[in-house]
N, C-alpha and C. Protein backbone atom coordinates (compact mmCIF):
# COMPACT_ATOMS: atom_id res chain seq x y z
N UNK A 1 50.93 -12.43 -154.25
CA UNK A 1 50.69 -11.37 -155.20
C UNK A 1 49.31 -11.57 -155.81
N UNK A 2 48.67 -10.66 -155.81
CA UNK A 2 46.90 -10.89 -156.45
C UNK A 2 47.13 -10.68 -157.79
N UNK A 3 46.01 -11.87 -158.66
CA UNK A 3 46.20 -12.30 -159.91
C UNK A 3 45.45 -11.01 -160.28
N UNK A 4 46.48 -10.60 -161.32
CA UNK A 4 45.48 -9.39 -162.32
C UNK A 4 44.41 -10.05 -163.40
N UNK A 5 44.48 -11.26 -163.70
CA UNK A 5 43.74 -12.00 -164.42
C UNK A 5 42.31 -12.36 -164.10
N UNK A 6 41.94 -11.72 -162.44
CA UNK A 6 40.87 -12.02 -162.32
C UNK A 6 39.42 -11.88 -162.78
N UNK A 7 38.47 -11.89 -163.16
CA UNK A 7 37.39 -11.83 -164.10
C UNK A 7 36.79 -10.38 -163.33
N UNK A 8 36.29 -8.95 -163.94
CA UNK A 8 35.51 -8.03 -163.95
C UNK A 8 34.37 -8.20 -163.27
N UNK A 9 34.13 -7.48 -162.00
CA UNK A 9 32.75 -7.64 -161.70
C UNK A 9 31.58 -7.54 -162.39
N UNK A 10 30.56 -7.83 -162.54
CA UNK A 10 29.58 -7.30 -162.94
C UNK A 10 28.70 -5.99 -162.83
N UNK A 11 29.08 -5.81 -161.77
CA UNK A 11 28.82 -4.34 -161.13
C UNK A 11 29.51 -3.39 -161.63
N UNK A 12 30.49 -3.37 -162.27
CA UNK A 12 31.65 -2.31 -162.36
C UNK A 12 31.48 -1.92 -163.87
N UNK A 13 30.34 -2.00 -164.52
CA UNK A 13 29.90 -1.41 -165.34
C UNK A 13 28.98 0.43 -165.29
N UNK A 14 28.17 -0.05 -166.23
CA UNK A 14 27.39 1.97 -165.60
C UNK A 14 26.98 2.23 -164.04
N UNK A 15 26.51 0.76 -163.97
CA UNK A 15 25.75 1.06 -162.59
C UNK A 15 27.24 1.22 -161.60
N UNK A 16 28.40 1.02 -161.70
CA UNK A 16 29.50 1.34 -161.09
C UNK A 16 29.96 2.77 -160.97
N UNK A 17 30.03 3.19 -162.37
CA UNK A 17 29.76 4.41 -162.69
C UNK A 17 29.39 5.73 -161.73
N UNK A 18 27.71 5.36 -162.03
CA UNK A 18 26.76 6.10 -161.44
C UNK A 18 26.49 6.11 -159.68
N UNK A 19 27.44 5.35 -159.39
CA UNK A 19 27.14 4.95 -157.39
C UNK A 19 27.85 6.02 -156.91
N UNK A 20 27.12 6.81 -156.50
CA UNK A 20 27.48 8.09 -155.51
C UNK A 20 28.30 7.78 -154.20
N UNK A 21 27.95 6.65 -154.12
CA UNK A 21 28.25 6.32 -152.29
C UNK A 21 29.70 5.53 -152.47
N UNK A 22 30.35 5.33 -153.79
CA UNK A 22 31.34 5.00 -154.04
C UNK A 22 31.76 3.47 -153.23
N UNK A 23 31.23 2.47 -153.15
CA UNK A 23 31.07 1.27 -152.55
C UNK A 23 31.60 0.31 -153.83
N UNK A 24 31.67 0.94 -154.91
CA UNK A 24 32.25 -0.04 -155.82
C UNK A 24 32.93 0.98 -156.42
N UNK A 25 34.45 0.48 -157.02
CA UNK A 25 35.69 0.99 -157.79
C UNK A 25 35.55 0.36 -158.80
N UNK A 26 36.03 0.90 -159.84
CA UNK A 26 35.85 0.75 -161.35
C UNK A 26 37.33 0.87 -161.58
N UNK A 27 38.38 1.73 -160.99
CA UNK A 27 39.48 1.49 -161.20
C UNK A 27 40.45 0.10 -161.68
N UNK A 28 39.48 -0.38 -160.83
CA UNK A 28 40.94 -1.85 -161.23
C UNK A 28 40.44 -2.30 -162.53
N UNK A 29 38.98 -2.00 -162.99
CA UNK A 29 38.74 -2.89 -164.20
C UNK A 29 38.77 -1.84 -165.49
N UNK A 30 39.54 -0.66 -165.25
CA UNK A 30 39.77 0.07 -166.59
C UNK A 30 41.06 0.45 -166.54
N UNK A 31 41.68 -0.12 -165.61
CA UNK A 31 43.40 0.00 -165.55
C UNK A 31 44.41 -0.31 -166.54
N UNK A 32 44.02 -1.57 -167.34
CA UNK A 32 44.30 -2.14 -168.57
C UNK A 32 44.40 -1.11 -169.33
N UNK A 33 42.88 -0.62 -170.02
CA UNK A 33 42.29 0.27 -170.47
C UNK A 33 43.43 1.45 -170.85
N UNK A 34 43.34 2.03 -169.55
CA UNK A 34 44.85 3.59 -169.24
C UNK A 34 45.74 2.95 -169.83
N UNK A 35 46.18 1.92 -169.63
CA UNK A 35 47.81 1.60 -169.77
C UNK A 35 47.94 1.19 -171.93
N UNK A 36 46.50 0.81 -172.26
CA UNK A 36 46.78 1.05 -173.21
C UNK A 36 46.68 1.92 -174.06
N UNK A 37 46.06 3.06 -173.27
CA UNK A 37 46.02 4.46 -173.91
C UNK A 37 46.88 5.56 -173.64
N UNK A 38 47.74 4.79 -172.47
CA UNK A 38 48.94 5.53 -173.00
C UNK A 38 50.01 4.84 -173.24
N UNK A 39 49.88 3.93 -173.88
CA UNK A 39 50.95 3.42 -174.77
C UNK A 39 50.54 4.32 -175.90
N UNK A 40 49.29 4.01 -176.38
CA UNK A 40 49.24 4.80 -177.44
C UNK A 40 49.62 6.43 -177.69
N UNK A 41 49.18 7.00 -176.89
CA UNK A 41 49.49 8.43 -176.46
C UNK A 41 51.00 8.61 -176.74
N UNK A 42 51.86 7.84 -175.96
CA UNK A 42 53.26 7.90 -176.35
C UNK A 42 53.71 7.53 -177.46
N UNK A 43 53.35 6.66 -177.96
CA UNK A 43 53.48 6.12 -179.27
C UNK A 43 53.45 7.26 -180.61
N UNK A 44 52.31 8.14 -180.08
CA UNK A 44 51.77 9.03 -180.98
C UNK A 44 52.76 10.44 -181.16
N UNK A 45 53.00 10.66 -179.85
CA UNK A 45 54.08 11.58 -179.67
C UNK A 45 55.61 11.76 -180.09
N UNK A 46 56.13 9.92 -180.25
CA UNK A 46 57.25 9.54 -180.73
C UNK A 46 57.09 9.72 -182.38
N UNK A 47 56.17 9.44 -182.64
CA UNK A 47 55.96 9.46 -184.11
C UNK A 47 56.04 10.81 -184.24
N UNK A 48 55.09 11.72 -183.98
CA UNK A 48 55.31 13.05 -183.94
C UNK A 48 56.46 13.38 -183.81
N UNK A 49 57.17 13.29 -182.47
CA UNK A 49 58.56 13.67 -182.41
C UNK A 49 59.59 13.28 -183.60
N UNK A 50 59.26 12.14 -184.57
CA UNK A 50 60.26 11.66 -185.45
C UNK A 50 60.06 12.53 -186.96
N UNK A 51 58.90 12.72 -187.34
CA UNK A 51 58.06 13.48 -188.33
C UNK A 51 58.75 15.08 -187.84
N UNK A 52 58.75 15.70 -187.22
CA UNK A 52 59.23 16.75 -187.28
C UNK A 52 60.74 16.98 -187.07
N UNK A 53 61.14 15.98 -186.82
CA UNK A 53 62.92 16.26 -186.39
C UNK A 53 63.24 16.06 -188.20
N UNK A 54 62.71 14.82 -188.57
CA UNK A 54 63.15 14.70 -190.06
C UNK A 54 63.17 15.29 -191.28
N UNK A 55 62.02 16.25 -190.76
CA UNK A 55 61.27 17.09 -191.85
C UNK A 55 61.63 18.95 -191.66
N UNK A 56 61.87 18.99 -190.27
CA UNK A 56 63.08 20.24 -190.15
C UNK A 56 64.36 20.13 -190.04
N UNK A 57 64.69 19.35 -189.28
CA UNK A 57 65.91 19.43 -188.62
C UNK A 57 67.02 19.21 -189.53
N UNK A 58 66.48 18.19 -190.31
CA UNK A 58 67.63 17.19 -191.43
C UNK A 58 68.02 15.65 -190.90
N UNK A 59 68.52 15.41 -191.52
CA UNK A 59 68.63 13.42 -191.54
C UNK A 59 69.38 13.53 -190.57
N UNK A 60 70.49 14.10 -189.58
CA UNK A 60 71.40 13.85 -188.52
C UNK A 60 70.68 14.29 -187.69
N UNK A 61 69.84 15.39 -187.43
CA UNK A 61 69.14 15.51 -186.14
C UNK A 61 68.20 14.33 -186.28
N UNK A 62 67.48 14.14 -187.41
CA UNK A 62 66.27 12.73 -187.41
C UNK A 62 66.41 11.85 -186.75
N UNK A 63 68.39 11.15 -186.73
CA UNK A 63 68.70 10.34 -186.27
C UNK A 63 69.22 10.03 -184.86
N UNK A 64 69.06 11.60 -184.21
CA UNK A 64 69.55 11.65 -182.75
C UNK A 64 68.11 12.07 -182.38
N UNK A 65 67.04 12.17 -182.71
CA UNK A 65 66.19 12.14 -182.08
C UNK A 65 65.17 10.97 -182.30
N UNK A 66 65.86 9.92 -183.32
CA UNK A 66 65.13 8.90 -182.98
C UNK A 66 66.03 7.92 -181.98
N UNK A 67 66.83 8.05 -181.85
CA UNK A 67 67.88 7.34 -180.83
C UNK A 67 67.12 7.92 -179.32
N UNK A 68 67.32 9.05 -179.18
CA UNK A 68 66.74 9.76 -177.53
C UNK A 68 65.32 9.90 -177.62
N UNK A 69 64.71 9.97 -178.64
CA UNK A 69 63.29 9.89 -178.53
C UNK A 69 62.63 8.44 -178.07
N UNK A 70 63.33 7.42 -178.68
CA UNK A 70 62.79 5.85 -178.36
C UNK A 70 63.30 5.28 -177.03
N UNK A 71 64.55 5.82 -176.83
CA UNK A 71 64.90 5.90 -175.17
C UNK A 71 63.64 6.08 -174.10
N UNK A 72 63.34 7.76 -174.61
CA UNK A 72 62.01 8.41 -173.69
C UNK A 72 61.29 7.64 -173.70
N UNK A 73 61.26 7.66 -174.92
CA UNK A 73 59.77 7.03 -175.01
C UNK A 73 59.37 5.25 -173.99
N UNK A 74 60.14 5.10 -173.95
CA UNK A 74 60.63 3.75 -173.16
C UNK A 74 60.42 4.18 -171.95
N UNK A 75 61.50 4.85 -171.27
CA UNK A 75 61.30 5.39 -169.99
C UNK A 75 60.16 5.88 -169.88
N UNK A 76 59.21 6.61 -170.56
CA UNK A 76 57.68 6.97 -170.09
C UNK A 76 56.42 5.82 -170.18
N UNK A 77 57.12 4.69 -171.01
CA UNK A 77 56.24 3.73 -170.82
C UNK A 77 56.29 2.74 -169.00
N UNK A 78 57.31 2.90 -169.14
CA UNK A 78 58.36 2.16 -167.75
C UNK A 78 57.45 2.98 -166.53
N UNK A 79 57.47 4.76 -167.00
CA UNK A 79 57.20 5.66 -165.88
C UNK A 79 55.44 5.44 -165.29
N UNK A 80 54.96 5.05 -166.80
CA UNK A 80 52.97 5.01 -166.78
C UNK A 80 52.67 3.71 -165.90
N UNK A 81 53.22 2.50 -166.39
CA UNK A 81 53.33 1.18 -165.79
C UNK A 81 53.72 1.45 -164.00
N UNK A 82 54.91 2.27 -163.66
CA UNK A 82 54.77 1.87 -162.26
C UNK A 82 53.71 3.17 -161.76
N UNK A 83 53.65 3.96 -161.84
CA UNK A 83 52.23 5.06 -161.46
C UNK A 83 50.84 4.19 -161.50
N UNK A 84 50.57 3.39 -162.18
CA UNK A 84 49.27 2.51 -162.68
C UNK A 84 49.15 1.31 -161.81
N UNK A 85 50.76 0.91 -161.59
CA UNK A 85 51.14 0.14 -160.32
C UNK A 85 50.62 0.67 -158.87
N UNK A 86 51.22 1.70 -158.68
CA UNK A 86 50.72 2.12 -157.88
C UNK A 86 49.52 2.69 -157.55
N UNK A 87 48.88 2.90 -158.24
CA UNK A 87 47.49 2.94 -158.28
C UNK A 87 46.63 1.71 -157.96
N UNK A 88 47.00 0.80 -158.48
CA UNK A 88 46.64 -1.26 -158.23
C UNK A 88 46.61 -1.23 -156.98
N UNK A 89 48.13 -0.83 -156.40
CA UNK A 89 48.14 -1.24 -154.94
C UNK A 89 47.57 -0.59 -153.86
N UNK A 90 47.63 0.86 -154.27
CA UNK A 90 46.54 1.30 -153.25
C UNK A 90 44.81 0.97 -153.15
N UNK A 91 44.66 0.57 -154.01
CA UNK A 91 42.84 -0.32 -153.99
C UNK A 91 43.32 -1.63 -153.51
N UNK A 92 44.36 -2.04 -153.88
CA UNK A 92 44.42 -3.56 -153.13
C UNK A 92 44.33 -3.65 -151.39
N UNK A 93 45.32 -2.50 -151.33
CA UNK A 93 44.90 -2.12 -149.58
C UNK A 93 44.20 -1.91 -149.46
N UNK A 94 43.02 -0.76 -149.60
CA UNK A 94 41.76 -0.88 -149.27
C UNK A 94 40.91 -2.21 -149.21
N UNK A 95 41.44 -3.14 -150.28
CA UNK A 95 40.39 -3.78 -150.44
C UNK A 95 40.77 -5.00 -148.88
N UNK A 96 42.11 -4.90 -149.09
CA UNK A 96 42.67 -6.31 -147.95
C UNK A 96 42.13 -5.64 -146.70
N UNK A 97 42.16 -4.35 -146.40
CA UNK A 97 41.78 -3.60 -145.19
C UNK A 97 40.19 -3.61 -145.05
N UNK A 98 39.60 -3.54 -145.94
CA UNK A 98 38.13 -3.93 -145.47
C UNK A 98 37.81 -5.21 -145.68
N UNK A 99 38.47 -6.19 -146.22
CA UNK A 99 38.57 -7.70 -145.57
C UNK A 99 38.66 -8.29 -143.81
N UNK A 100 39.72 -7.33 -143.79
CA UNK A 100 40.48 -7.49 -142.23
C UNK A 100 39.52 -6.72 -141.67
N UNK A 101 38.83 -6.12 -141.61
CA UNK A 101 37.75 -5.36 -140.82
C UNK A 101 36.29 -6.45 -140.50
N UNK A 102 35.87 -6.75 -141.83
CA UNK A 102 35.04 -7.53 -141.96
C UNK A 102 35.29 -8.92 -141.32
N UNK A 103 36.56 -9.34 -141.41
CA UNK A 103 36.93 -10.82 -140.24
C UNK A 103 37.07 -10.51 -138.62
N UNK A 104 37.09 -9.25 -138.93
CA UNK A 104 37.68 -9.28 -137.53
C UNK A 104 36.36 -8.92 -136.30
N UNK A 105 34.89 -8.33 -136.98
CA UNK A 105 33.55 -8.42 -136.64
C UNK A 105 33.55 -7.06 -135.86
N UNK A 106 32.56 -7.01 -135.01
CA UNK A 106 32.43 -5.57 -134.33
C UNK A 106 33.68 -5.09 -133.68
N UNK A 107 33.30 -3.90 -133.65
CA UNK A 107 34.80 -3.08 -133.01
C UNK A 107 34.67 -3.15 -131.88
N UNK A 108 35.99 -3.63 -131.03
CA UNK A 108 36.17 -3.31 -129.36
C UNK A 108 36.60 -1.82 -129.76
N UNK A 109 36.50 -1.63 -128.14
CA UNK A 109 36.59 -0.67 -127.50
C UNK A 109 38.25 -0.69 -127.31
N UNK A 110 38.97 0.32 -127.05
CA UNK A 110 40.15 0.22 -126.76
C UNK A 110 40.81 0.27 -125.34
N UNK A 111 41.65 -0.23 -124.90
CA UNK A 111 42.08 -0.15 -122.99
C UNK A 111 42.55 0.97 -123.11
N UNK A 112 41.84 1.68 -122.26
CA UNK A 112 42.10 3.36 -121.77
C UNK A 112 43.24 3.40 -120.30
C-alpha cells in the first residue's frame, strides 16, 4: 500500500499549476486539502440543517433532524473519503504504469 505520508514534490507548486503538457499532477498533493474542505462544507450544512429545523420546525423536529442529519452527515463524510480514494488510486496507476513502462525500456514490436 503506498504511504500517503510521503513528502510533496517540489514541483507541484505554481510551476505545477501552470504546465500545459500536464507531466506533473498536483492532485495527490491537494487531496488532503479537498478532504478537508469538505469536511468543512458538510459540517457547515449540518449546522445549517440544525439552525433551521430548531428555529421552524420546533424542539421534536430539531431533534429528529439532528439524529438523521448527523447520520448523513457521516455517511457523506464516509461518501467524500472513498470518491477521494478513488481518485488516489487512479494516479497511483498511472504512476505504477509509467514506472513499468520506463523498466521495461523501448517498445518491441508485437508477433504478428
Amino acid at each position: 500500500m503506498p504511504d500517503m505520508n510521503e513528502p510533496i514534490d517540489a514541483d507541484a507548486g505554481l510551476a505545477a499549476i501552470f504546465d500545459f503538457s500536464f507531466r506533473r499532477f498536483i492532485t495527490l498533493s491537494v487531496i488532503k486539502v479537498l478532504f478537508i474542505l469538505g469536511i468543512l462544507l458538510i459540517a457547515l450544512e449540518w449546522v445549517a440543517l440544525m439552525i433551521v429545523a430548531f428555529t421552524t420546525a420546533g424542539a421534536l423536529a430539531g431533534i429528529g433532524a439532528l439524529l438523521i442529519g448527523t447520520i448523513g452527515a457521516f455517511i457523506a463524510v464516509i461518501f467524500l473519503r472513498v470518491w477521494l480514494e478513488l481518485i488516489v488510486v487512479i494516479f497511483r496507476i498511472g504512476e505504477n504504469t509509467s514506472k513499468l513502462v520506463e523498466q521495461r525500456g523501448p517498445a518491441s514490436t508485437p508477433a504478428a
